[in-house]
Protein backbone atom coordinates (compact mmCIF):
# COMPACT_ATOMS: atom_id res chain seq x y z
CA UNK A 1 15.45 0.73 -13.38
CA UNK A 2 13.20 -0.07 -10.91
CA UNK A 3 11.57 1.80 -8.82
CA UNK A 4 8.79 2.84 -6.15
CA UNK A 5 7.75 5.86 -4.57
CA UNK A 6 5.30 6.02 -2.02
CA UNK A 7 3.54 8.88 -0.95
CA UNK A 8 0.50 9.91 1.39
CA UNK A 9 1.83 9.37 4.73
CA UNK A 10 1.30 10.75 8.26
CA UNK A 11 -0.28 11.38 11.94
CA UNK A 12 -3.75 10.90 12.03
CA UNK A 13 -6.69 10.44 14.80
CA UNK A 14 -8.26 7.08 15.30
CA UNK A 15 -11.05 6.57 12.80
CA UNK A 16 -9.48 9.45 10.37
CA UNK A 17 -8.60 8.79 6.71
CA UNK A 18 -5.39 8.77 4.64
CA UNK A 19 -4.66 8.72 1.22
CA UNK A 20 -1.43 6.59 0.42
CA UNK A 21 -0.12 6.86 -3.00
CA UNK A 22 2.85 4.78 -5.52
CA UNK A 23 4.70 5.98 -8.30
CA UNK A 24 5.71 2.72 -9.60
CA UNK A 25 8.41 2.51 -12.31
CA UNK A 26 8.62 -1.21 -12.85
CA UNK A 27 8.76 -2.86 -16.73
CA UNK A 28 5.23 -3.48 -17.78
CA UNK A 29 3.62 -2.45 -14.94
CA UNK A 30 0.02 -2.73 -16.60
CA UNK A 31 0.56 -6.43 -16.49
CA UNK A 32 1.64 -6.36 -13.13
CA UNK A 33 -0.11 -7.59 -9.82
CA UNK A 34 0.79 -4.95 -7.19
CA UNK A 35 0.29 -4.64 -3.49
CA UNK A 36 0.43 -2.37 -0.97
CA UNK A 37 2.61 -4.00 2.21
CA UNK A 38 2.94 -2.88 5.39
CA UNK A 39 5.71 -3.27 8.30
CA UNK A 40 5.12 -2.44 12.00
CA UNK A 41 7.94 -1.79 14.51
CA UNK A 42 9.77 -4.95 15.53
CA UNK A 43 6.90 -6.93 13.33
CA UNK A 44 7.45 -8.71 9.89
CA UNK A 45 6.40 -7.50 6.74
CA UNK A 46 2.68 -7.97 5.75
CA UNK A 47 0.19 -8.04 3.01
CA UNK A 48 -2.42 -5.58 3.22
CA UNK A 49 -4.12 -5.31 -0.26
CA UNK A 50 -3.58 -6.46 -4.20
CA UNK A 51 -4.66 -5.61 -7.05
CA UNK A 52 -4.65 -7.54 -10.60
CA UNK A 53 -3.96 -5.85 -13.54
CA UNK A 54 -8.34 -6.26 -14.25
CA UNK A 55 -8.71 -4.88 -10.65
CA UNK A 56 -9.53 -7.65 -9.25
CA UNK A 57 -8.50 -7.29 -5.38
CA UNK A 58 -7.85 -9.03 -1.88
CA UNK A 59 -7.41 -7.86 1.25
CA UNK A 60 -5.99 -8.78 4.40
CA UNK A 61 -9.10 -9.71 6.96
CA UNK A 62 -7.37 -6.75 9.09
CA UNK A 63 -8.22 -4.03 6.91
CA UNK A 64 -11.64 -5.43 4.52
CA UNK A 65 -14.31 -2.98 4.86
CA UNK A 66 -11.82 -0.23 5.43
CA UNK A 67 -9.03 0.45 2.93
CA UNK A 68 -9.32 0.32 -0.62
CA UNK A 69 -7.04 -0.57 -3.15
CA UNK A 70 -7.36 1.31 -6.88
CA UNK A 71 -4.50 1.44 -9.65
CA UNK A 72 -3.98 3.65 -12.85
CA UNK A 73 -2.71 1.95 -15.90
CA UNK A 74 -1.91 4.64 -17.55
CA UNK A 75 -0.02 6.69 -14.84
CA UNK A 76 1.67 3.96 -13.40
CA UNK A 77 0.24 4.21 -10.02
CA UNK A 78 -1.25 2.14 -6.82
CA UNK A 79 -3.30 3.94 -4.56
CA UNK A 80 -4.26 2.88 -0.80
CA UNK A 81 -7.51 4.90 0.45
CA UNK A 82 -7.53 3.84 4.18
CA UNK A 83 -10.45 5.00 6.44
CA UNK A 84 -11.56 4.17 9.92
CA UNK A 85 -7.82 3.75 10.77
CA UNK A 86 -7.03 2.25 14.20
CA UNK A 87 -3.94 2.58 16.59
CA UNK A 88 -2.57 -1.17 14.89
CA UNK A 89 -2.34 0.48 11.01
CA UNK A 90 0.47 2.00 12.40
CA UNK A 91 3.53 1.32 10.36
CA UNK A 92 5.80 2.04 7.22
CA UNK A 93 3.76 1.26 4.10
CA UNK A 94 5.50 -0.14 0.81
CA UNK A 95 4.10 -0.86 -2.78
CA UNK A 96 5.69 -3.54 -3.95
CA UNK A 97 4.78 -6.52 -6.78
CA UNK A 98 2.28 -9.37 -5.83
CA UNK A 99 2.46 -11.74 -4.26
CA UNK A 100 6.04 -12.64 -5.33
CA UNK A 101 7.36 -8.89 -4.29
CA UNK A 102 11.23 -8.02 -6.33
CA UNK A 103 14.15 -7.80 -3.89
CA UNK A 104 14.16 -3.73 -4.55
CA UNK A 105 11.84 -1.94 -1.67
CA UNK A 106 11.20 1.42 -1.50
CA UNK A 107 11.68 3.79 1.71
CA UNK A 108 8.00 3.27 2.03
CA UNK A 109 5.67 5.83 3.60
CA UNK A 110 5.24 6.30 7.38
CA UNK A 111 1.10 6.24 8.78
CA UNK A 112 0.94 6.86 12.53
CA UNK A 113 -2.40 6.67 14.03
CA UNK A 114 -2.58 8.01 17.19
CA UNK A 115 -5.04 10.52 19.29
């Protein structure tokens, strides 16, 4: 069954950090390209990082320099380290597959960033 968990979530200051974790249970993830997504109120759904199963990764030009994308193979996990967050990372974030993402979404976790 499939499944994602995300984790990591919260109010933080402009230009503070966050740590945004997925506990993916997905067949084969090791062989997987994941992403982390993200969804703003009354926007669509975007991209903001992947990762290959190497760990190779892209970013959306929003977020390069800032966040950074990491996986564990063995634990079955995507991680999102996000610093120097601004007022617009504010939204739900989802871990999903990439960049064809299943049908199956998680409740995602919720970042505000607001002084």
């Amino acid at each position: 069954q499939v499944q994602f968990v995300e984790s990591g979530g919260g109010l933080v200051q402009p230009g503070g950090s966050l740590r945004l974790s997925c506990a993916a249970s997905v067949t084969l993830f090791r062989i997987q390209t994941m992403g982390w997504y993200r969804q703003a109120l009354g926007k669509q759904r975007e991209l903001v990082a992947g990762i290959t199963p190497i760990g190779s990764t892209t970013y959306a030009d929003s977020v390069k320099g800032r966040f950074t994308i990491t996986r564990d193979n063995a634990k079955n996990t995507v991680t999102l380290q996000m610093s120097s967050l601004k007022t617009e990372d504010t939204a739900v974030y989802y871990c999903n597959k990439y960049p064809d993402p299943l049908a199956y979404w998680g409740q995602g976790t919720q970042v505000t960033v607001s002084s």
